[in-house]
N, C-alpha and C. Protein backbone atom coordinates (compact mmCIF):
# COMPACT_ATOMS: atom_id res chain seq x y z
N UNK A 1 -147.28 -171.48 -155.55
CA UNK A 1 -147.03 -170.24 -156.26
C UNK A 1 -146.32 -170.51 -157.58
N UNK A 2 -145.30 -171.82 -157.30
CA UNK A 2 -145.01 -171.85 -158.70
C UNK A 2 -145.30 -172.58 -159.68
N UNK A 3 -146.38 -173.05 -159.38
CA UNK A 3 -147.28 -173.91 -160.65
C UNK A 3 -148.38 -173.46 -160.82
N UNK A 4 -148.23 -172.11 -160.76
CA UNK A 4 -149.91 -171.39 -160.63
C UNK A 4 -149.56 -170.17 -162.13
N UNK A 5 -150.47 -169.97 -163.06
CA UNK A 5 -150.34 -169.19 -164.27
C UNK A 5 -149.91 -167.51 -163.50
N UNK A 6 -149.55 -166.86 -164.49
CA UNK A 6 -148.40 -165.56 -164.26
C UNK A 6 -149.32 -164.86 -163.70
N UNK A 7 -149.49 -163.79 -162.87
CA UNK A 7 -149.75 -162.87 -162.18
C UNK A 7 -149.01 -161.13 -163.17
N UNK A 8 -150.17 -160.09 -163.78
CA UNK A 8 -149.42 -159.17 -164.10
C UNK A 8 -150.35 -157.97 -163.82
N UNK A 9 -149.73 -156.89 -163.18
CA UNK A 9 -149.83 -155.83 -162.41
C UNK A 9 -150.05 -154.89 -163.34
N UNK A 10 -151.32 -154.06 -163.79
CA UNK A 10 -151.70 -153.12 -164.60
C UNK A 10 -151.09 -152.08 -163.98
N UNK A 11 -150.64 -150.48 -163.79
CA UNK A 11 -150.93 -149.55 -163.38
C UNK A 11 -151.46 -148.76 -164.23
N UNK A 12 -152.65 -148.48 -163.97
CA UNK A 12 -153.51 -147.84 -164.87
C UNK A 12 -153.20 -145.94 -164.77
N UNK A 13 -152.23 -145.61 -165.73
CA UNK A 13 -152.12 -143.92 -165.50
C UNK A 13 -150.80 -144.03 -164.53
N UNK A 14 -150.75 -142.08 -165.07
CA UNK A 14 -149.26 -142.05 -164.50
C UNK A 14 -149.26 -140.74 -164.09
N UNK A 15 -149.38 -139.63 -163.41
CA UNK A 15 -149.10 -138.43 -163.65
C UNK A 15 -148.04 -137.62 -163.76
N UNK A 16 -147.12 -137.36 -164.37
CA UNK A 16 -145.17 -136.95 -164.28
C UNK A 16 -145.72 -136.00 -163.24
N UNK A 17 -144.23 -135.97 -162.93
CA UNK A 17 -144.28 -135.23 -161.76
C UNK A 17 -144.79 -135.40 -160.14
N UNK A 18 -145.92 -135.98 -160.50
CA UNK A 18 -146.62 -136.25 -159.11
C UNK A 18 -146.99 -137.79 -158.82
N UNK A 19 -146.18 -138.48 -159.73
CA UNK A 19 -146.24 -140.00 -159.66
C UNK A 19 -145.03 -141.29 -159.81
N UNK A 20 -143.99 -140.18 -159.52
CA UNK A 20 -142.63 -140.60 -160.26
C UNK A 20 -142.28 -142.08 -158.92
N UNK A 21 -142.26 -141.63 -157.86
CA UNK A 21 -142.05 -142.49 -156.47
C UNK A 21 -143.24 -143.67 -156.65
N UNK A 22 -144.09 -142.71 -157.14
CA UNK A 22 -145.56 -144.40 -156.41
C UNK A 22 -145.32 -145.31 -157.74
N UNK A 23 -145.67 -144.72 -159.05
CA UNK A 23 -145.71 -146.38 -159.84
C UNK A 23 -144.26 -146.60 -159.92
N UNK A 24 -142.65 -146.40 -159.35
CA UNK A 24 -141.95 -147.35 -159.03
C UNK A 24 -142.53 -148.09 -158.00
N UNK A 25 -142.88 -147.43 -157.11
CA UNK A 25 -143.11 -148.44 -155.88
C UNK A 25 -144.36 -149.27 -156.24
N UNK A 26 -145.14 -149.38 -157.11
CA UNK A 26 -146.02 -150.30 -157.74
C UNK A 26 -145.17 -151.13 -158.38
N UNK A 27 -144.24 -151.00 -158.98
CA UNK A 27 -143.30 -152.17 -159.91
C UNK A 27 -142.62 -152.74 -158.74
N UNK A 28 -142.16 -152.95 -158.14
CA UNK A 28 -140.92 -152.69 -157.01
C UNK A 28 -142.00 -153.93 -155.82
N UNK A 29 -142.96 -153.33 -155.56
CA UNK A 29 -143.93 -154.27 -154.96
C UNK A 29 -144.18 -155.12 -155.30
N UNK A 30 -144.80 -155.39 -156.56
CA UNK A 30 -145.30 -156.04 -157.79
C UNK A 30 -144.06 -156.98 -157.45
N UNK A 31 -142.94 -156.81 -158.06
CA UNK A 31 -141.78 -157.51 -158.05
C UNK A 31 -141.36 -158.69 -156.86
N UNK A 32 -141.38 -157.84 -155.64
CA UNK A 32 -140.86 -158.36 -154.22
C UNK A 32 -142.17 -159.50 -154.22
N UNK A 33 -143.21 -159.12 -154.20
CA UNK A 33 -144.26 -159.97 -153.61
C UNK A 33 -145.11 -160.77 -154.82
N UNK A 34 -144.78 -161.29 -155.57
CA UNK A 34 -144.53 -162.30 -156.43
C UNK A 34 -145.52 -162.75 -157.92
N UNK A 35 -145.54 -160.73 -158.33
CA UNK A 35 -146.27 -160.62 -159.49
C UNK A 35 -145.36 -161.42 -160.55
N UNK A 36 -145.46 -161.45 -161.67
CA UNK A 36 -144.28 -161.77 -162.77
C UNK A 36 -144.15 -160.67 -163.65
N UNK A 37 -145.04 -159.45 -163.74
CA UNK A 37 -144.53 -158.39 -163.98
C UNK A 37 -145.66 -156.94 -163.88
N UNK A 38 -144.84 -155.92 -164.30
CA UNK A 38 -145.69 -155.01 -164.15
C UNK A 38 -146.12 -154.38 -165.82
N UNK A 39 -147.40 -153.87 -165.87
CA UNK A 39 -147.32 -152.98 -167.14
C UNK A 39 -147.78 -152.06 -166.90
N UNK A 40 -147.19 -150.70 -167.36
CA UNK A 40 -147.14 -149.53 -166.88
C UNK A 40 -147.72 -148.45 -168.10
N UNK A 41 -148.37 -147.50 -167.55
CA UNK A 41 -148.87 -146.64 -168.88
C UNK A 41 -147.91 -145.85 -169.29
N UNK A 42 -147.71 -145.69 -170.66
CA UNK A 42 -146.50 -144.74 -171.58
C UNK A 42 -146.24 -143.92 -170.33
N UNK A 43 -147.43 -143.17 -170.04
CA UNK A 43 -146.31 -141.84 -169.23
C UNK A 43 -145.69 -141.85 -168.46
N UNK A 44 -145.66 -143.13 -167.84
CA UNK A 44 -144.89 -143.78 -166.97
C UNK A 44 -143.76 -144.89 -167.50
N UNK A 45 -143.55 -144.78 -168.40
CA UNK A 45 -142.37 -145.38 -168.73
C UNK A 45 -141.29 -145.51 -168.57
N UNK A 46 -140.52 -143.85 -167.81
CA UNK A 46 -139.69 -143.65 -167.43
C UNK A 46 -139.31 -143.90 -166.17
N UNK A 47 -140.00 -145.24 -165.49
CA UNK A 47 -139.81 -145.77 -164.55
C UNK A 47 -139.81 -147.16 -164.55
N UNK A 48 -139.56 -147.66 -165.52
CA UNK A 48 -139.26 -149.10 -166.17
C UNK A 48 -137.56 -149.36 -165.85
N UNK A 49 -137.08 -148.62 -165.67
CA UNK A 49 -135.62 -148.51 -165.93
C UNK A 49 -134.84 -148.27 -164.41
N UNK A 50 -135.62 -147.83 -163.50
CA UNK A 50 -135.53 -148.04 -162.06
C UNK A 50 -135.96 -149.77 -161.89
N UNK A 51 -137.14 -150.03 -162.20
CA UNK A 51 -137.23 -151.24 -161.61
C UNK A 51 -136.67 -152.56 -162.38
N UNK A 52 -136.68 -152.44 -163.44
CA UNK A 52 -135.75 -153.20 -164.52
C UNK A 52 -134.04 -153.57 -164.00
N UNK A 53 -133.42 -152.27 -163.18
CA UNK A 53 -132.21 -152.00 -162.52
C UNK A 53 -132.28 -152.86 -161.26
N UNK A 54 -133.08 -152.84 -160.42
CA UNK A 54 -133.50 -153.73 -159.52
C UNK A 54 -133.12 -155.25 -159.38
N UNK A 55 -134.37 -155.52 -160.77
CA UNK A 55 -134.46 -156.89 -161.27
C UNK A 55 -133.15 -157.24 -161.40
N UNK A 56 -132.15 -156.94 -161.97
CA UNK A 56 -130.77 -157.14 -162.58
C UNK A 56 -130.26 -157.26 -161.40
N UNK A 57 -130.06 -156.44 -160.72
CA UNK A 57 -129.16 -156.60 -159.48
C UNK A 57 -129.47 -157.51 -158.13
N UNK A 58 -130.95 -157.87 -157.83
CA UNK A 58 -131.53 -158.69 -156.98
C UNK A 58 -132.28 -159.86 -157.41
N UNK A 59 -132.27 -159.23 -158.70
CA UNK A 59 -132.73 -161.01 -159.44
C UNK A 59 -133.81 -161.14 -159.75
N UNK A 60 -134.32 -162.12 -160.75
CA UNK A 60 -135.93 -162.69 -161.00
C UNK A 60 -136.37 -164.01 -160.71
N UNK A 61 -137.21 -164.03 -162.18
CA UNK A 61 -137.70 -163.18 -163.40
C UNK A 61 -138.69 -162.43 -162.51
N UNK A 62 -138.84 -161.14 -163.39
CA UNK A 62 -139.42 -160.63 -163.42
C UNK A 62 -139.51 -159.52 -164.70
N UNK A 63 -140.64 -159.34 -165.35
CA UNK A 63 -140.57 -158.29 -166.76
C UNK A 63 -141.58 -156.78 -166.42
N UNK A 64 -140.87 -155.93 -167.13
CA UNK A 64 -141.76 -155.00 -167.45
C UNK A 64 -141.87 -154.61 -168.87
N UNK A 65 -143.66 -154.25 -168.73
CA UNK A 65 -143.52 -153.65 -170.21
C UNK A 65 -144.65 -152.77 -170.27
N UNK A 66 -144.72 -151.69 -171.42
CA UNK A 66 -145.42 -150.55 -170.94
C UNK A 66 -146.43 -150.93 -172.37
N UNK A 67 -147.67 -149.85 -172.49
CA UNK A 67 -148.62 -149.61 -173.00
C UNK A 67 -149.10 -148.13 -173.55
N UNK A 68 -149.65 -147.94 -174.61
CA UNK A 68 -149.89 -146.82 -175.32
C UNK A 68 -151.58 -146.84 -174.73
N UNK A 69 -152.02 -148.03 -174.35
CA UNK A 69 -153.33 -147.92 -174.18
C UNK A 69 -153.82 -149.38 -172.81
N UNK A 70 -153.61 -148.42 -172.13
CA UNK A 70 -154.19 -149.38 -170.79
C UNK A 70 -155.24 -149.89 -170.81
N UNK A 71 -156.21 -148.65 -171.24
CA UNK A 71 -157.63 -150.07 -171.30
C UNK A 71 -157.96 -150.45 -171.99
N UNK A 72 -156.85 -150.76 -173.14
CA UNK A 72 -157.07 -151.86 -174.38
C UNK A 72 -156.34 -152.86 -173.96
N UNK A 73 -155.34 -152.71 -173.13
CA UNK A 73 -154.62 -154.20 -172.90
C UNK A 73 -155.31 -154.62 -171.52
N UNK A 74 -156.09 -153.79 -170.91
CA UNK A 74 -157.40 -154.63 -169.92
C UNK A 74 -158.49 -155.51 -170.63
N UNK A 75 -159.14 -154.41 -171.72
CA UNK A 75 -160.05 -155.28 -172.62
C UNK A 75 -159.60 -156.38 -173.25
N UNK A 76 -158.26 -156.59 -173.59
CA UNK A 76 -157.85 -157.43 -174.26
C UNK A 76 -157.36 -158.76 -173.68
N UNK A 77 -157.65 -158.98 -172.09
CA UNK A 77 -157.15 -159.88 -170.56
C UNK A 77 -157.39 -160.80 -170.78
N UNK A 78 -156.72 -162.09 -171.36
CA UNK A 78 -157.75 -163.38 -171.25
C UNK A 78 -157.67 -163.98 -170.07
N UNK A 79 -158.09 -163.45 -169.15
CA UNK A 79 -158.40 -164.34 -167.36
C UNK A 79 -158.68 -163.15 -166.79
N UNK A 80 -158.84 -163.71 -165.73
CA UNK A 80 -159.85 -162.75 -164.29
C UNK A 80 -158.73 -161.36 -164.54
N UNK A 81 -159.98 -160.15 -164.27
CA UNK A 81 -159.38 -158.92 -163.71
C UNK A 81 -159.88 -158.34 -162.47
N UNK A 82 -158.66 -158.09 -161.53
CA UNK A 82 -158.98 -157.70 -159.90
C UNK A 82 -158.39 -156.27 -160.04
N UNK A 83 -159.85 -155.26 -160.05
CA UNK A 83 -159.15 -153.80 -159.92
C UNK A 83 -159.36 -153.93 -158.11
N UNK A 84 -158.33 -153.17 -157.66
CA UNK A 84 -157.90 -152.88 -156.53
C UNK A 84 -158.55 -151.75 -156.56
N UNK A 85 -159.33 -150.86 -155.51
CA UNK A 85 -160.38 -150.06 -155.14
C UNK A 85 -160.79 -150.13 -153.62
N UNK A 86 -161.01 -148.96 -152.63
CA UNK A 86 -161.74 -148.87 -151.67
C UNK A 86 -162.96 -148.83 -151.83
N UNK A 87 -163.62 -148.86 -153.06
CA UNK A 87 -164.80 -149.15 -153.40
C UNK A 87 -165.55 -150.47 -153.56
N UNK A 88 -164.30 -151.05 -153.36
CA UNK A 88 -164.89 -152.74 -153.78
C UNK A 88 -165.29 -153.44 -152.50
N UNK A 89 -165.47 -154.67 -152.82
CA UNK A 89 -165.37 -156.27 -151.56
C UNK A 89 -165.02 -156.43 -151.07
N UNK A 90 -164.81 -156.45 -149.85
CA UNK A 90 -163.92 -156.32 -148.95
C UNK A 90 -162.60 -157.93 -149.73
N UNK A 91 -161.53 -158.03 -149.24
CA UNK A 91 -160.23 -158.53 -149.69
C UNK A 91 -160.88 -160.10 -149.00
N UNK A 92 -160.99 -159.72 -147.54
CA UNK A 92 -161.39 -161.24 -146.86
C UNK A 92 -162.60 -161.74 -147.30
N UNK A 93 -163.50 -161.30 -148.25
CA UNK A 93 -164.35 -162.15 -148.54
C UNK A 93 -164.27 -163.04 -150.26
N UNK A 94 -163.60 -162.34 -151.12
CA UNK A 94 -163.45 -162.82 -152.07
C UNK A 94 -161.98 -163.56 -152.94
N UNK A 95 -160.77 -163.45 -151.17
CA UNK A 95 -159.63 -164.06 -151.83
C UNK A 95 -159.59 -165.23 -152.38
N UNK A 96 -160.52 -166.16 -151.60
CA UNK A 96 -160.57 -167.42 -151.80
C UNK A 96 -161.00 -167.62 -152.99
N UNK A 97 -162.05 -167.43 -153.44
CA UNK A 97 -162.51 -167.32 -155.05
C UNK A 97 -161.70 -166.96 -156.12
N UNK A 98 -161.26 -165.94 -155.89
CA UNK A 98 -159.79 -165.65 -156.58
C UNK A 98 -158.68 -166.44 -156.84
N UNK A 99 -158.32 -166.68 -155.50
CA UNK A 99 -157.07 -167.70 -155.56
C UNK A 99 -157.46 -169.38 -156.56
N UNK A 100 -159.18 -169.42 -156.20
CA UNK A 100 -159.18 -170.74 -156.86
C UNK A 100 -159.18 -170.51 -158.31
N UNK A 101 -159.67 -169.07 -158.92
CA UNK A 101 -159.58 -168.68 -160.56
C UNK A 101 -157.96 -169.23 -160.88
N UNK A 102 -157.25 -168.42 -159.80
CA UNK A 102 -155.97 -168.43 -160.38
C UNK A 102 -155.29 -169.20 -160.47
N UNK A 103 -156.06 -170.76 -160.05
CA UNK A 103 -155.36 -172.15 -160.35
C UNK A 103 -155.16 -172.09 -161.59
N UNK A 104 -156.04 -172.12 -162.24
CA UNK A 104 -155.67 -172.15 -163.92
C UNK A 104 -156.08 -171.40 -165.04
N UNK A 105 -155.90 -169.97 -164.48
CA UNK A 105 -155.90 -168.63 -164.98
C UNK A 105 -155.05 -167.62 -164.67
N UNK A 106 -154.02 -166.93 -165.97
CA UNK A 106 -153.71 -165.80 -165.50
C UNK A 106 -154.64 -164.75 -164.87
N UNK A 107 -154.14 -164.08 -163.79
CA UNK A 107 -154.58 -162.35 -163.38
C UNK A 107 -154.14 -161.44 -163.37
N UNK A 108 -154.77 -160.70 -163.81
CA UNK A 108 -154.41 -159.13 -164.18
C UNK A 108 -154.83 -158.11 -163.09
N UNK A 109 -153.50 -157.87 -161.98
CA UNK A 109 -154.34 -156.88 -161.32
C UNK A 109 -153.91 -155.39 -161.52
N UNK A 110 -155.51 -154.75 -161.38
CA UNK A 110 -155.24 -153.57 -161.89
C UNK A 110 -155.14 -152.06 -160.47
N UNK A 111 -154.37 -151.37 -160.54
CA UNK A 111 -154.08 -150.38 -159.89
C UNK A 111 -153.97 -148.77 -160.35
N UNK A 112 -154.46 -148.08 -160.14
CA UNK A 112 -154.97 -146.85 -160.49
C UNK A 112 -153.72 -146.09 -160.00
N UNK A 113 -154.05 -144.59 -161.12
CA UNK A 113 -153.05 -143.36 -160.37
C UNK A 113 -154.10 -142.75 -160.33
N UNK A 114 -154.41 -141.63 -161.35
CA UNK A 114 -155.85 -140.67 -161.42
C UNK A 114 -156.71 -141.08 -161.45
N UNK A 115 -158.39 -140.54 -161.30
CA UNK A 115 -159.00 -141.20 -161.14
C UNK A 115 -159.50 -142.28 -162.28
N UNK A 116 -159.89 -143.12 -161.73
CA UNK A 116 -159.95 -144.44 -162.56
C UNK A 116 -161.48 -144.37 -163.62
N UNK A 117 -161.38 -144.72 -165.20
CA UNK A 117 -162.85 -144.67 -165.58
C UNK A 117 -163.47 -145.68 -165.28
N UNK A 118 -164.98 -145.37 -164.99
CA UNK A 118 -166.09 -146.32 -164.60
C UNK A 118 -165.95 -147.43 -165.57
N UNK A 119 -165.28 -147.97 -166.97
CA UNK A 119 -165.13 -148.71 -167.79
C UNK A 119 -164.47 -150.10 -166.94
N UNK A 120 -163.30 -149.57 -166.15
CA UNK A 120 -162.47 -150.22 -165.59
C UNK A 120 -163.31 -150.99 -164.48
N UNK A 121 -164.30 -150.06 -163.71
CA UNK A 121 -165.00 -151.50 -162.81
C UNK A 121 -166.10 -152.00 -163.62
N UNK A 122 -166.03 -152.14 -164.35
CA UNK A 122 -167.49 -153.12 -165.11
C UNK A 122 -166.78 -153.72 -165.76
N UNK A 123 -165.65 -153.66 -166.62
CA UNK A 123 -164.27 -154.80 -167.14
C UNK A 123 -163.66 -155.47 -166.10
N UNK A 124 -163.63 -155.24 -164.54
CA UNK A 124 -163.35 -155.73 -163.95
C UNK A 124 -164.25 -157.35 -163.68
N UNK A 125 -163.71 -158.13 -163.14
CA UNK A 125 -164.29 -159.72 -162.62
C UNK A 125 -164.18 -159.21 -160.89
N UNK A 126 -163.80 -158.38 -160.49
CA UNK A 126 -163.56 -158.31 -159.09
C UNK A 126 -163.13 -156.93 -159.07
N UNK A 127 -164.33 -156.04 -158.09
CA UNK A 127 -163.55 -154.95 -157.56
C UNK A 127 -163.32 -155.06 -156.04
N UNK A 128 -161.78 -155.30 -155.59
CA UNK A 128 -161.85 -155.76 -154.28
C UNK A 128 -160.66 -154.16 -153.23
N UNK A 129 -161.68 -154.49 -152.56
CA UNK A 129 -161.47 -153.47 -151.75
C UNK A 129 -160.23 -153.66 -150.22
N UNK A 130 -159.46 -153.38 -150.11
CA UNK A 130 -158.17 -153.83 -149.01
C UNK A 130 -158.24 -152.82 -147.88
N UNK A 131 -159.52 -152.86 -146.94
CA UNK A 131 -160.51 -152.11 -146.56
C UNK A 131 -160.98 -150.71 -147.37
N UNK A 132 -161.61 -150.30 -146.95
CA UNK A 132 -162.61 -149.46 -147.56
C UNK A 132 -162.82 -147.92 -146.74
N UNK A 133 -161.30 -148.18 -147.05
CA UNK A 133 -160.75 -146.11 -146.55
C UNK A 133 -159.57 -146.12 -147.77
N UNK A 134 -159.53 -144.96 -147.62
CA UNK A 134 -158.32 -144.40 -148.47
C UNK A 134 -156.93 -144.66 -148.01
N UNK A 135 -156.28 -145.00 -148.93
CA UNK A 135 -155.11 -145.38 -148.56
C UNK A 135 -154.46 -145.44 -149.88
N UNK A 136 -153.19 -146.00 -149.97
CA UNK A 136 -152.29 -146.31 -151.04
C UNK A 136 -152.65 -147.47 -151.88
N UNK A 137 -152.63 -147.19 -153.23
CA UNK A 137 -152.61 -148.52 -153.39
C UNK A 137 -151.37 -149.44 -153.51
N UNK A 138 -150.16 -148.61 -153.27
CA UNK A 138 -149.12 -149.44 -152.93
C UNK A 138 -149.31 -150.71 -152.15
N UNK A 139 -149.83 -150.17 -150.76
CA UNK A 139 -150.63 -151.16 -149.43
C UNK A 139 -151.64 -152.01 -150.11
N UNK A 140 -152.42 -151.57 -151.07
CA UNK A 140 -153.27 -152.95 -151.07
C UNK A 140 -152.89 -153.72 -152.45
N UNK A 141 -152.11 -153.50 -153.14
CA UNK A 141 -151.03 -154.67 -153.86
C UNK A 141 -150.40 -155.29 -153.13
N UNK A 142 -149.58 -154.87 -151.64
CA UNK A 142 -149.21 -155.51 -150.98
C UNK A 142 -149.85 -156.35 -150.32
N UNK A 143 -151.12 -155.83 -149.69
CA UNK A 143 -151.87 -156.77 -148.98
C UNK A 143 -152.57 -157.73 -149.72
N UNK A 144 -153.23 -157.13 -151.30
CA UNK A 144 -153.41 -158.53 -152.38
C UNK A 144 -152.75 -159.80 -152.52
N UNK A 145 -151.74 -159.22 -153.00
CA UNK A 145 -150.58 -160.07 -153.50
C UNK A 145 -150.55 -161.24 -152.41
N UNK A 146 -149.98 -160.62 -151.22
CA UNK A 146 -149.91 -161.61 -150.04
C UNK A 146 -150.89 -162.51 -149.67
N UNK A 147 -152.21 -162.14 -149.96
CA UNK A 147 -153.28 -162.70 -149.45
C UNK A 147 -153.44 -163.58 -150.48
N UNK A 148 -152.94 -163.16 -152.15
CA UNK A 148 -153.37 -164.26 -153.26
C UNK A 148 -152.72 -165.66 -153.05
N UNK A 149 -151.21 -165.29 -152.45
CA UNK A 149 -149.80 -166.01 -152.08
C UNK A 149 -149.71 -166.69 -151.14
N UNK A 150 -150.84 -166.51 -150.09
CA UNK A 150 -150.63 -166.87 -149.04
C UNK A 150 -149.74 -166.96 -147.98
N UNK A 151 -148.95 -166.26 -148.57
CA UNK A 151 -147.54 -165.99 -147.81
C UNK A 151 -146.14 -166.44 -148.15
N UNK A 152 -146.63 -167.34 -149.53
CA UNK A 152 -145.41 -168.20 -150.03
C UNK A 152 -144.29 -167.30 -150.68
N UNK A 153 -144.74 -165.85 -151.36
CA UNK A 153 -144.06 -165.07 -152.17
C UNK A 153 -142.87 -164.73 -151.00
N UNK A 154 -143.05 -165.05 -149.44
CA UNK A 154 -142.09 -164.55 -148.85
C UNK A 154 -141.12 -165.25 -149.32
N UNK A 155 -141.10 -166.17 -149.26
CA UNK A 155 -139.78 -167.19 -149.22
C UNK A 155 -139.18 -167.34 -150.84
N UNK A 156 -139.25 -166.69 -151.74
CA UNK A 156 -138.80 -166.72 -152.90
C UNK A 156 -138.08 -166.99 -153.17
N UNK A 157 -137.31 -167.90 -154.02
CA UNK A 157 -135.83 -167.66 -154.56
C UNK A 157 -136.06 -167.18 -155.82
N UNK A 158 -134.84 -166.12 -155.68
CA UNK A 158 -134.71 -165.01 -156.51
C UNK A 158 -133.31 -165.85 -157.77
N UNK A 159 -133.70 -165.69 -158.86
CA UNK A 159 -132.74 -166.37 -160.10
C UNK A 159 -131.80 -165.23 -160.67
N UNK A 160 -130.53 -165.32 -160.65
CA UNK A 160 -129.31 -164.15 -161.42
C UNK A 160 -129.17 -163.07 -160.69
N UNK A 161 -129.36 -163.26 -159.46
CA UNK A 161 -129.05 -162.12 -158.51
C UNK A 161 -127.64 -162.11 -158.33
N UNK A 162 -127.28 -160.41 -158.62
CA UNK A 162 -125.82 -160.06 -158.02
C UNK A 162 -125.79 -159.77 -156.58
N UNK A 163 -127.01 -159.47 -156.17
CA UNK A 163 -126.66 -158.65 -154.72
C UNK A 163 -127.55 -159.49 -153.73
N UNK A 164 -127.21 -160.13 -152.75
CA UNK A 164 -128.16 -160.37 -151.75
C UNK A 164 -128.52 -160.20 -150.66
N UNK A 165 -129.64 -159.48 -149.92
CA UNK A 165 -129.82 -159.08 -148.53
C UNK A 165 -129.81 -160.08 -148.01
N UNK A 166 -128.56 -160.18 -146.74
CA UNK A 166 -128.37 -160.94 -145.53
C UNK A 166 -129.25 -160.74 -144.39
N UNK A 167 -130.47 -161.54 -144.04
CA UNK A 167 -130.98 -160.57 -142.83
C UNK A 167 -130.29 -161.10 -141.69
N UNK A 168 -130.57 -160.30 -140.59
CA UNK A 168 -129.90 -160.13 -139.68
C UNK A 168 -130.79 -159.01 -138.40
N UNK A 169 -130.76 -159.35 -137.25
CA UNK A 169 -131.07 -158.77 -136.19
C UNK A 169 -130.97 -156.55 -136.60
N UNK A 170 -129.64 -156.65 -136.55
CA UNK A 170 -129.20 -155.25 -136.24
C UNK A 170 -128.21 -154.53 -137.58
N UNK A 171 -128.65 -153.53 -138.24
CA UNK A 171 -127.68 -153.19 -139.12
C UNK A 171 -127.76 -153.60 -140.65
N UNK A 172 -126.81 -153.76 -141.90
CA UNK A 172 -127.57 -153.36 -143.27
C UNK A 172 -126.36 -154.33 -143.27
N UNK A 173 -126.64 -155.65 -144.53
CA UNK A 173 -125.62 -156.65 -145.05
C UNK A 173 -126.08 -156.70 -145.99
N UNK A 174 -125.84 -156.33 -147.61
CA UNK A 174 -125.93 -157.11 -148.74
C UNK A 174 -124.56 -157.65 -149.61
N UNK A 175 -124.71 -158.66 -149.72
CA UNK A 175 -123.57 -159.50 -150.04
C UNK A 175 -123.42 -159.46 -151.72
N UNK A 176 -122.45 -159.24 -152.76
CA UNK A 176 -122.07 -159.10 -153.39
C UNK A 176 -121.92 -160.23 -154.74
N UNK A 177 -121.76 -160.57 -155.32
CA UNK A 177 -121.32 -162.02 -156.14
C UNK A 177 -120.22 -161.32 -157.24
């Protein structure tokens, strides 16, 4: 994972009001499971500053940075793009291919709020599907990510962390610096 080129998390769209919880929890995911950052559309900007707060206190790297125009900084991708979709490939058939792009290619994966334009799967290199029902795409960044990672993003060490979760059987420990 860590000699492999950066991993960065599109969220394509934002809706205020009715999107304030999910694209944090797209950055926040992105983050834990071992994107290197997220980029978020303007209208969602005001959630850079939740997960940015995060980063600071539990540590990196990790960056965010936002966009006036999402599918110009898709068009503009130099390496593979994986839109995330129940419309796509199924996840178990095309991780492997993926993972071998991403030996020595950044990826850009992309994640939707509203509905997504047809531009976005034909700019896509991969529309992969994390089965093929409706669901969050919180869940299938998670289940991406992991599957790109193989599981290594678990074990992370986190760099300039003030706060650290102690795990433990029973009960809530985060330890302080």
């Amino acid at each position: 994972m860590q000699d492999t080129p950066p991993v960065a998390v599109l969220r394509l769209g934002h809706r205020p009001g009715r999107d304030e919880r999910m694209t944090t929890h797209v950055g926040l995911t992105a983050r834990a499971l071992g994107a290197d950052r997220v980029v978020l559309a303007k209208a969602g900007a005001s959630r850079s500053g939740t997960i940015e707060d995060i980063t600071d206190r539990f540590g990196g790297p990790f960056a965010v940075e936002t966009t006036d125009s999402p599918i110009g900084y898709l068009n503009d991708w130099d390496g593979p793009i994986v839109h995330l979709t129940m419309y796509g490939l199924p996840v178990q058939e095309v991780e492997d291919e993926i993972r071998d792009a991403h030996e020595t290619e950044p990826i850009l994966v992309v994640v939707g709020a509203e509905k997504v334009p047809w531009d976005v799967y034909e700019e896509a290199d991969y529309n992969v599907g994390v089965t093929n029902q409706p669901h969050s795409e919180v869940a299938s960044l998670a289940v991406f990510l992991d599957r790109l990672f193989e599981g290594e993003e678990l074990d992370r060490e986190w760099k300039d962390a003030d706060r650290h979760v102690v795990p433990q059987e029973a009960g809530k420990r985060v330890d302080e610096e």
